[in-house]
Protein backbone atom coordinates (compact mmCIF):
# COMPACT_ATOMS: atom_id res chain seq x y z
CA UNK A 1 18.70 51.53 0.83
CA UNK A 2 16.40 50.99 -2.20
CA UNK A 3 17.02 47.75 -3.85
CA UNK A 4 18.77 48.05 -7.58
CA UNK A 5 18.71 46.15 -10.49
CA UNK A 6 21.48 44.16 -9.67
CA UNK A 7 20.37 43.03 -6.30
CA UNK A 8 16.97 41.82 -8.09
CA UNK A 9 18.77 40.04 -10.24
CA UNK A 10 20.98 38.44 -7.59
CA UNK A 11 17.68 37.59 -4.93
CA UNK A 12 16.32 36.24 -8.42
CA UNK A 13 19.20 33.62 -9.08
CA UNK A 14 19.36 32.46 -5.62
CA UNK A 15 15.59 31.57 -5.61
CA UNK A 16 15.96 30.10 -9.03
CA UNK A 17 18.88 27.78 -7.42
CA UNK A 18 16.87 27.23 -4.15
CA UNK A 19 13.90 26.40 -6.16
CA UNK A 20 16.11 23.98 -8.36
CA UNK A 21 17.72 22.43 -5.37
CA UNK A 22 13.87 21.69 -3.79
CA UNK A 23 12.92 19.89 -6.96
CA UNK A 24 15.81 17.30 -6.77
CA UNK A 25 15.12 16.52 -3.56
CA UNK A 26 11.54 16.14 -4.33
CA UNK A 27 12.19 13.68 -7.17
CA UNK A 28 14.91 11.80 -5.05
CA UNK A 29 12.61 11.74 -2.23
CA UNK A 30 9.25 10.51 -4.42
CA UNK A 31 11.91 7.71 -5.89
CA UNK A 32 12.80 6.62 -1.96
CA UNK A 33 9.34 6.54 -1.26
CA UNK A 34 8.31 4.52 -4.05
CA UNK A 35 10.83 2.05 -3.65
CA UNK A 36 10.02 1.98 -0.14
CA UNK A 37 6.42 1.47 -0.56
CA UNK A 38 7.05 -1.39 -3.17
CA UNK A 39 8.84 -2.81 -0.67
CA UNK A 40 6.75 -2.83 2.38
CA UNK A 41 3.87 -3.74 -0.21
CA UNK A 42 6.17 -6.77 -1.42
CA UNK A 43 6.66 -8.24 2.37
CA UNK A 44 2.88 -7.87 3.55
CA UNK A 45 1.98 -9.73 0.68
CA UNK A 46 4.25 -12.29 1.09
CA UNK A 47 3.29 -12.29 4.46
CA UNK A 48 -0.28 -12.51 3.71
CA UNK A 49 0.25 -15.21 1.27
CA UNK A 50 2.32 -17.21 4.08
CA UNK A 51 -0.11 -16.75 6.06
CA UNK A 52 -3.19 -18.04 3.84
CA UNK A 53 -1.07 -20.98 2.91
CA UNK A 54 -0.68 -22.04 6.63
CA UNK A 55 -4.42 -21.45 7.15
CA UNK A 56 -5.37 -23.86 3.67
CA UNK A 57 -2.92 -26.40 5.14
CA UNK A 58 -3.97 -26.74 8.42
């Protein structure tokens, strides 16, 4: 059956929801990946340092 009005309107919302719903996950997920990238850049560098500072000491 040919699609009216109404059902437009009704696909329309559900990919204006969908389309919401994808760009809090995208923000939530660029946030966890931040923090998780701060944090494995945190540890190598304190690694790194640790590791210099054993070298100088030697």
């Amino acid at each position: 059956s040919p699609m009216v009005g109404d059902d437009w309107g009704d696909l329309y919302d559900l990919m204006e929801q969908f389309l919401a719903m994808m760009e809090g996950i995208e923000s939530q997920w660029s946030t966890l990946m931040d923090d998780t990238v701060d944090q494995i850049g945190t540890t190598l560098m304190d690694d790194t340092v640790d590791q210099i500072g054993m070298y100088i000491c030697i």
